[in-house]
PDB file of N, CA and C in Angstrom:
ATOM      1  N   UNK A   1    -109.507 -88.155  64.791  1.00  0.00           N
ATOM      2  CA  UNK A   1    -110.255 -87.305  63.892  1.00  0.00           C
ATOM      3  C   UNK A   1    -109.256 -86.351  63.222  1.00  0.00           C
ATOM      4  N   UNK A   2    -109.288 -86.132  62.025  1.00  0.00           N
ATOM      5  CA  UNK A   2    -108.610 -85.057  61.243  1.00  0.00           C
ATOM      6  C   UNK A   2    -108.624 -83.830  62.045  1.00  0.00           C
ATOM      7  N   UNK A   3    -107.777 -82.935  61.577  1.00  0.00           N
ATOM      8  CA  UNK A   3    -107.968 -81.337  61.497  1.00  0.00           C
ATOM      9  C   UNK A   3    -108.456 -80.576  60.669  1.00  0.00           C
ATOM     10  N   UNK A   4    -109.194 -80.197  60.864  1.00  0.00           N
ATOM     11  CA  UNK A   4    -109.912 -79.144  59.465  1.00  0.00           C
ATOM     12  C   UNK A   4    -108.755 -78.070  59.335  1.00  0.00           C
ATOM     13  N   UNK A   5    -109.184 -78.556  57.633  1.00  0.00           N
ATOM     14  CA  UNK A   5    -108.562 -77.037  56.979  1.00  0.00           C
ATOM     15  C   UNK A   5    -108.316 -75.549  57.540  1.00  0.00           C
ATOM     16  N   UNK A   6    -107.846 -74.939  57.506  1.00  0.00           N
ATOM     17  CA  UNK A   6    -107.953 -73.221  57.762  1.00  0.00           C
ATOM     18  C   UNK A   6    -108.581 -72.673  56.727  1.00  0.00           C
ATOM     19  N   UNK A   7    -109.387 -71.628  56.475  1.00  0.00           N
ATOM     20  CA  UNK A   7    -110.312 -70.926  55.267  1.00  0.00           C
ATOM     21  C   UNK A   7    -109.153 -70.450  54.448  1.00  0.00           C
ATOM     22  N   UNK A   8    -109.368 -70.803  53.266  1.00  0.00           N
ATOM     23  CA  UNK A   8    -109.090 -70.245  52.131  1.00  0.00           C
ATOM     24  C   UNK A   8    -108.683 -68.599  52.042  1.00  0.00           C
ATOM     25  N   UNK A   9    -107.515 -68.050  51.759  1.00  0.00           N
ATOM     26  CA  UNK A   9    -106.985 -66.636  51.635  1.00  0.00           C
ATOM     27  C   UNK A   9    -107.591 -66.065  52.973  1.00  0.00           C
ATOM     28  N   UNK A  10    -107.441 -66.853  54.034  1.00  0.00           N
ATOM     29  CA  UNK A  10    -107.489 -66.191  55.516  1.00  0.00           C
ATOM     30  C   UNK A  10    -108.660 -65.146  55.166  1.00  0.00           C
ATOM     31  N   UNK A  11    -110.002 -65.506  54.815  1.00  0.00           N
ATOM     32  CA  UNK A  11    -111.088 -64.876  55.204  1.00  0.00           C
ATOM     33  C   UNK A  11    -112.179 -65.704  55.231  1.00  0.00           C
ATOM     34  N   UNK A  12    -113.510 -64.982  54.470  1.00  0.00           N
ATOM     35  CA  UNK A  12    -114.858 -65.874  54.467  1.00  0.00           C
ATOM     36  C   UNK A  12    -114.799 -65.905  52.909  1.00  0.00           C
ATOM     37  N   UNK A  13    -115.220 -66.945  52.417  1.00  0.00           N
ATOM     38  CA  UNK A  13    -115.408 -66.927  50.912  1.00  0.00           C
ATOM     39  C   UNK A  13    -116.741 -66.466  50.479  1.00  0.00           C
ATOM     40  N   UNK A  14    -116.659 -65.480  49.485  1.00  0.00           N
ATOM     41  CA  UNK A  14    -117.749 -64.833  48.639  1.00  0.00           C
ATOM     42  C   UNK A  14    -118.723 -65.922  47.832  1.00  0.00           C
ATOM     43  N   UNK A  15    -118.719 -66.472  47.755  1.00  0.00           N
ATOM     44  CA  UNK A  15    -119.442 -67.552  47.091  1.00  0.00           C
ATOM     45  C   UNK A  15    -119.183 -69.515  47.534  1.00  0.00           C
ATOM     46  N   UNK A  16    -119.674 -70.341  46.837  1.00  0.00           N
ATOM     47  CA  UNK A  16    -118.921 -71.401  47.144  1.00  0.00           C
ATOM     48  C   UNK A  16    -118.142 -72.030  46.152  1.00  0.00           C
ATOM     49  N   UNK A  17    -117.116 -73.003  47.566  1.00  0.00           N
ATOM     50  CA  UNK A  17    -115.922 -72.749  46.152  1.00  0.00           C
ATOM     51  C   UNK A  17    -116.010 -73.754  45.416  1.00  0.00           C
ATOM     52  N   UNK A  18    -115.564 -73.803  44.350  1.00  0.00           N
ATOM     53  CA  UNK A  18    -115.665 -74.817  43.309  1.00  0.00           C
ATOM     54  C   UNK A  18    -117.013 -74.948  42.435  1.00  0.00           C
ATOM     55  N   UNK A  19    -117.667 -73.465  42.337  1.00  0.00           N
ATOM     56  CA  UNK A  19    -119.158 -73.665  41.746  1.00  0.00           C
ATOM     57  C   UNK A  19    -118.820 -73.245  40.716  1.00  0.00           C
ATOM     58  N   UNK A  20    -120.026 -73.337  39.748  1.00  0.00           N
ATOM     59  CA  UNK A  20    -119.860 -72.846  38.363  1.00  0.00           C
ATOM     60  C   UNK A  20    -120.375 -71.394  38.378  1.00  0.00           C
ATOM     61  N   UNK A  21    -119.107 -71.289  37.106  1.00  0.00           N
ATOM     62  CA  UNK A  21    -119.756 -69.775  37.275  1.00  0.00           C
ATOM     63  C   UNK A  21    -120.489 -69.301  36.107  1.00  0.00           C
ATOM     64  N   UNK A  22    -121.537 -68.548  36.121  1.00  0.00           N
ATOM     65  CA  UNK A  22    -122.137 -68.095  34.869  1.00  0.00           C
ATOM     66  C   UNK A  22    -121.638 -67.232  34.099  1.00  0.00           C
ATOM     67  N   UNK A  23    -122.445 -68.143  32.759  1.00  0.00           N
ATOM     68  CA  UNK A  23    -121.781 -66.923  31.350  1.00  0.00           C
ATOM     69  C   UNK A  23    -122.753 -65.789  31.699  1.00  0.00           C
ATOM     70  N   UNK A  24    -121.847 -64.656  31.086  1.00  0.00           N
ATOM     71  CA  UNK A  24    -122.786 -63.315  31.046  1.00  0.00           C
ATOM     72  C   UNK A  24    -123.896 -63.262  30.162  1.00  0.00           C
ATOM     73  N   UNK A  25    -125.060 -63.069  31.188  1.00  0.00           N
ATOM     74  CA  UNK A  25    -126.371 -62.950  29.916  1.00  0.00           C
ATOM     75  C   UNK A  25    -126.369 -62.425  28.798  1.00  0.00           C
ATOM     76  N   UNK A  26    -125.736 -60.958  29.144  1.00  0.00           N
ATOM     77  CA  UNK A  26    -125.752 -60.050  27.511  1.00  0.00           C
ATOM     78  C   UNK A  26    -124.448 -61.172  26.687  1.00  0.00           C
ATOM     79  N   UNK A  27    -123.876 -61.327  27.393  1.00  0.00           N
ATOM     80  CA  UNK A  27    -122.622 -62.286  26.059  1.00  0.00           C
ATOM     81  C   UNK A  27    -123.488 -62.920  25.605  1.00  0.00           C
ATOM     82  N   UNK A  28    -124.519 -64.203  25.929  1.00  0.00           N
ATOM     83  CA  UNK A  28    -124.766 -65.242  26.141  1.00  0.00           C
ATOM     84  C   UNK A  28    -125.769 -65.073  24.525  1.00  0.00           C
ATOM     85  N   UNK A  29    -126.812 -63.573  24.629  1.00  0.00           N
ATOM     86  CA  UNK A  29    -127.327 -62.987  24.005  1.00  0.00           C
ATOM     87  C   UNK A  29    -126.535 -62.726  22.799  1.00  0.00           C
ATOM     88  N   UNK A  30    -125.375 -61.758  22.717  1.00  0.00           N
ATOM     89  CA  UNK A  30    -125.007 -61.375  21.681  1.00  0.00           C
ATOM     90  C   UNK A  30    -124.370 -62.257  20.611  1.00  0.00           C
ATOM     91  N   UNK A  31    -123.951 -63.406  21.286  1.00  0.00           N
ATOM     92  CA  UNK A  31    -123.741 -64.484  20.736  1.00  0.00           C
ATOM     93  C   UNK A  31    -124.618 -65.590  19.612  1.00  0.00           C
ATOM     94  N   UNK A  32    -125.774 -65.155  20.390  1.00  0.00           N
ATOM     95  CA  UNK A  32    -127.005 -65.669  19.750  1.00  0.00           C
ATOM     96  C   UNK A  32    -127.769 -65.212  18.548  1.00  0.00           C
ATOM     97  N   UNK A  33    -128.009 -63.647  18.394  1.00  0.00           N
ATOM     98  CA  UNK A  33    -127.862 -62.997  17.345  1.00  0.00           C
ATOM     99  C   UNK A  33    -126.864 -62.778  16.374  1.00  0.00           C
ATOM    100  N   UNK A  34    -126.068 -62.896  16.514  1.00  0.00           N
ATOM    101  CA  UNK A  34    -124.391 -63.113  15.561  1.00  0.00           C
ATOM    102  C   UNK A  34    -125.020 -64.254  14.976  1.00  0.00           C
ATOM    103  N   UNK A  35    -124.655 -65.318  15.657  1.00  0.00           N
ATOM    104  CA  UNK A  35    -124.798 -66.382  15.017  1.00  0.00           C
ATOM    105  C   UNK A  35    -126.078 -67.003  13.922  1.00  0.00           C
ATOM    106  N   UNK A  36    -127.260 -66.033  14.881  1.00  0.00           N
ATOM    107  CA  UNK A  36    -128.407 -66.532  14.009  1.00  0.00           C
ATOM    108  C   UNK A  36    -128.602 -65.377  12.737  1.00  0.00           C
ATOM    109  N   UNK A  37    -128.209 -64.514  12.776  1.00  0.00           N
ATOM    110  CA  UNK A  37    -128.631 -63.003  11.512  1.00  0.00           C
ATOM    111  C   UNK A  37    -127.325 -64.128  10.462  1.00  0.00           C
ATOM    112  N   UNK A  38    -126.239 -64.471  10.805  1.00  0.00           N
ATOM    113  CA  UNK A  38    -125.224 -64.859   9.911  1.00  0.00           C
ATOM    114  C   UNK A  38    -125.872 -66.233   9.289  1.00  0.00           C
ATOM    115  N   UNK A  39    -125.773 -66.933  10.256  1.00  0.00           N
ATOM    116  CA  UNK A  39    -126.509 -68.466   9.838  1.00  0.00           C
ATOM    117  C   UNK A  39    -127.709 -68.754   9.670  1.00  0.00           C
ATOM    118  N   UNK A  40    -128.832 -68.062   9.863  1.00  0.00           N
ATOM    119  CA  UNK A  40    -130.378 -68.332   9.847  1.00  0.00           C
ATOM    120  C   UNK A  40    -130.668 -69.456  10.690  1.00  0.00           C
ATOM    121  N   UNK A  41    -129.973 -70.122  11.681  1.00  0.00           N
ATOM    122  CA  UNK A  41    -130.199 -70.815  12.543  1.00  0.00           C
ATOM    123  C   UNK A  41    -131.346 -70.396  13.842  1.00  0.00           C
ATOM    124  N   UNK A  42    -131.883 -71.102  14.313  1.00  0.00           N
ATOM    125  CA  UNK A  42    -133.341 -70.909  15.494  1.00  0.00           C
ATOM    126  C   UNK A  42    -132.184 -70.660  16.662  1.00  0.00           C
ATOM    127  N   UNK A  43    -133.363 -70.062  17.823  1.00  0.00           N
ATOM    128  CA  UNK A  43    -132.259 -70.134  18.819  1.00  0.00           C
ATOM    129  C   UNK A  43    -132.073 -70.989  19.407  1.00  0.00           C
ATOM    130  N   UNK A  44    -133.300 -71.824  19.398  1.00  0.00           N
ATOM    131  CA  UNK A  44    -132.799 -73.433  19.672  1.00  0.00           C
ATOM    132  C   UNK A  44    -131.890 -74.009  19.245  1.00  0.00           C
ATOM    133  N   UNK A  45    -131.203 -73.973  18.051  1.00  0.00           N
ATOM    134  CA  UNK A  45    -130.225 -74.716  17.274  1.00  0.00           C
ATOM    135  C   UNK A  45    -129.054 -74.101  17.816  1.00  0.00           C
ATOM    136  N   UNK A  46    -128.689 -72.512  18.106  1.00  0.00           N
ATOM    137  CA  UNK A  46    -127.596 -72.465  19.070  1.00  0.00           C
ATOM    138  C   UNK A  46    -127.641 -72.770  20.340  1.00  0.00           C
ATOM    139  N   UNK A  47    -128.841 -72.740  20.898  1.00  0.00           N
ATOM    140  CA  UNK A  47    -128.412 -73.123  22.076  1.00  0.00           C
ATOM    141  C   UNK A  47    -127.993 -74.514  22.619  1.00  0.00           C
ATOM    142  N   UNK A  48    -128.840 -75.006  21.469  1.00  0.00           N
ATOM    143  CA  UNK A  48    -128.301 -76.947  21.429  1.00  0.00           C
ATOM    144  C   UNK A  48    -126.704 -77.375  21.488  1.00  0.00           C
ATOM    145  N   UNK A  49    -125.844 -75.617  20.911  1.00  0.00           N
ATOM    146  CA  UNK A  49    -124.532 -76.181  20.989  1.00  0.00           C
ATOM    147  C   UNK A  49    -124.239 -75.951  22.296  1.00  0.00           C
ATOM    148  N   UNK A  50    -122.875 -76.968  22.497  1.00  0.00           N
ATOM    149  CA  UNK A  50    -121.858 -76.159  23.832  1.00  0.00           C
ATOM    150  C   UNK A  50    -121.018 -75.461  23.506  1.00  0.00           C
ATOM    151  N   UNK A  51    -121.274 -74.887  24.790  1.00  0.00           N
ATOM    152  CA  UNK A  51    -120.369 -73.593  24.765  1.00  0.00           C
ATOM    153  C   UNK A  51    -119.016 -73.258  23.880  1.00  0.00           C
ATOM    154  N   UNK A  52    -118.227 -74.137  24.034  1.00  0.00           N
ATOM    155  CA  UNK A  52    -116.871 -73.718  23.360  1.00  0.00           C
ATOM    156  C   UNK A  52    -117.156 -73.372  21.658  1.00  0.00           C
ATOM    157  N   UNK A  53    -118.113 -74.904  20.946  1.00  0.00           N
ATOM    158  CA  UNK A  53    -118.779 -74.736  20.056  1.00  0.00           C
ATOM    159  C   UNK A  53    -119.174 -73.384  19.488  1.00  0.00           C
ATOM    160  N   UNK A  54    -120.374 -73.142  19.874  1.00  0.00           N
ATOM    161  CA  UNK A  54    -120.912 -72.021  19.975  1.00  0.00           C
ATOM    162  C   UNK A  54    -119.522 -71.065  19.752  1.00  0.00           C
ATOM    163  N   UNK A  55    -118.794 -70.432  20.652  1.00  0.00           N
ATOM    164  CA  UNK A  55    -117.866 -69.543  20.603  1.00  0.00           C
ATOM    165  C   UNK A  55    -116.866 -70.329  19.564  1.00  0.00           C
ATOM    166  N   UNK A  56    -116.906 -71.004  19.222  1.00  0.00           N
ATOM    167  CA  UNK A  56    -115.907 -71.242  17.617  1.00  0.00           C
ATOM    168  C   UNK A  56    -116.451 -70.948  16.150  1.00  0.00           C
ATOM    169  N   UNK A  57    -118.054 -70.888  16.055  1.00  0.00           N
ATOM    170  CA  UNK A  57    -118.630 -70.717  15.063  1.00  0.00           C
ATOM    171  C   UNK A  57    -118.726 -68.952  15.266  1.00  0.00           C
ATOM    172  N   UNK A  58    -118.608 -68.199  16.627  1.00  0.00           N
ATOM    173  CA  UNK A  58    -119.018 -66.697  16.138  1.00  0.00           C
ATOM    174  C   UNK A  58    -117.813 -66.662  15.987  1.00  0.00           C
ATOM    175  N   UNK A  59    -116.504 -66.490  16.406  1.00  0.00           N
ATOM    176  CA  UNK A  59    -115.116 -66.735  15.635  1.00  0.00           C
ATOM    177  C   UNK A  59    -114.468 -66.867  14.086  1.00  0.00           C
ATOM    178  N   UNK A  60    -115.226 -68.178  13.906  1.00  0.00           N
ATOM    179  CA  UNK A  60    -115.032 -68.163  12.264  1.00  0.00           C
ATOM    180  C   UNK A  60    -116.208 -67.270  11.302  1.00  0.00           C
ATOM    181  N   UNK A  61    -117.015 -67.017  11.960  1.00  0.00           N
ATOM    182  CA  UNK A  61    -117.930 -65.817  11.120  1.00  0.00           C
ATOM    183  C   UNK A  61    -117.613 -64.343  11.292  1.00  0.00           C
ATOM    184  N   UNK A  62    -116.589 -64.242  12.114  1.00  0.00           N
ATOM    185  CA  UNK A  62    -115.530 -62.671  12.249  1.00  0.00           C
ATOM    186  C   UNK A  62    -114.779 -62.932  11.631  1.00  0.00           C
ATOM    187  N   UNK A  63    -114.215 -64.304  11.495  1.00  0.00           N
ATOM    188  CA  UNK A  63    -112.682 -64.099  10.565  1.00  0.00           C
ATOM    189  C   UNK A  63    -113.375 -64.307   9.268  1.00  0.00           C
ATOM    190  N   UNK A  64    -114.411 -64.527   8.407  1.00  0.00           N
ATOM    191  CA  UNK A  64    -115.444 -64.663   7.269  1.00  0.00           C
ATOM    192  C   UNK A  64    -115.375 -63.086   7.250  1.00  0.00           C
ATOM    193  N   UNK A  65    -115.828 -62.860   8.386  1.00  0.00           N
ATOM    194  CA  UNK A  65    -116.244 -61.032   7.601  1.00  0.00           C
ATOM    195  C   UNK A  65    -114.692 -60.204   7.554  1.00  0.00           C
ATOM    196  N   UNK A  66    -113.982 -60.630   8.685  1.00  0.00           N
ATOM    197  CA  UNK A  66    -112.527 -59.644   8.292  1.00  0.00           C
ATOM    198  C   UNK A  66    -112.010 -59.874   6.972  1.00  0.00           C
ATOM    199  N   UNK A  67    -112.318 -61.287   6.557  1.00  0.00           N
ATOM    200  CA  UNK A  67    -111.399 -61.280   5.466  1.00  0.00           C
ATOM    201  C   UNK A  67    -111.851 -60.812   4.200  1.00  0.00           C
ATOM    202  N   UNK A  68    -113.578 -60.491   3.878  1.00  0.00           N
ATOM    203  CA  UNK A  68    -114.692 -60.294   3.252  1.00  0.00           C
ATOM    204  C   UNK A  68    -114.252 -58.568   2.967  1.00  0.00           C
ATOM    205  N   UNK A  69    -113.900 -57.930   4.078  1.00  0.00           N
ATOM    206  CA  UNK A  69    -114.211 -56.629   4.261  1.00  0.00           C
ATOM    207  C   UNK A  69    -112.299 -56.095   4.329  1.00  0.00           C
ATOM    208  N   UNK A  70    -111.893 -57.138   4.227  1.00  0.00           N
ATOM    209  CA  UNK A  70    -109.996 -56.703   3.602  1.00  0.00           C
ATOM    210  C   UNK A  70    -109.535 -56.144   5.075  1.00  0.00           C
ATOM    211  N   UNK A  71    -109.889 -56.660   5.910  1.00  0.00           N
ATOM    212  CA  UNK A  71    -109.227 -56.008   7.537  1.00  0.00           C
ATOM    213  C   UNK A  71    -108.149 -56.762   7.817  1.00  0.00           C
TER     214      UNK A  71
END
C-alpha cells in the first residue's frame, strides 16, 4: 500500500484544494452594468459570455472612453 501524502503547508486546509473559486458578486455585477448602459445588451446576453470574454469587452469600452475623453 502507498504512503499518504503529508498535508499541504504543514496544517489543515481552509477550503478544498483544487476548487473553484468564485468571482466577486459586486465585480460580477459591475461588470454587467458597464457593459449593458454602454452596449444596450440584456443581462442575459452578458451573461451568455465567458468570463475572459466578458472582461475583454468592459476593457475595450474603457479604452473607447479614455480615448473619447483625451486621457
Amino acid at each position: 500500500m502507498p504512503l499518504l501524502r503529508p498535508p499541504l503547508r504543514g496544517g489543515r486546509l481552509r477550503g478544498a484544494p483544487g476548487g473553484i473559486l468564485t468571482y466577486a458578486t459586486d465585480r460580477l455585477y459591475e461588470e454587467i452594468a458597464y457593459v449593458a448602459y454602454y452596449l444596450h445588451w440584456t443581462r442575459e446576453e452578458i451573461l451568455d459570455l465567458e468570463h475572459a470574454e466578458r472582461q475583454r469587452f468592459v476593457r475595450e469600452i474603457g479604452a473607447l472612453n479614455s480615448r473619447i475623453s483625451g486621457d
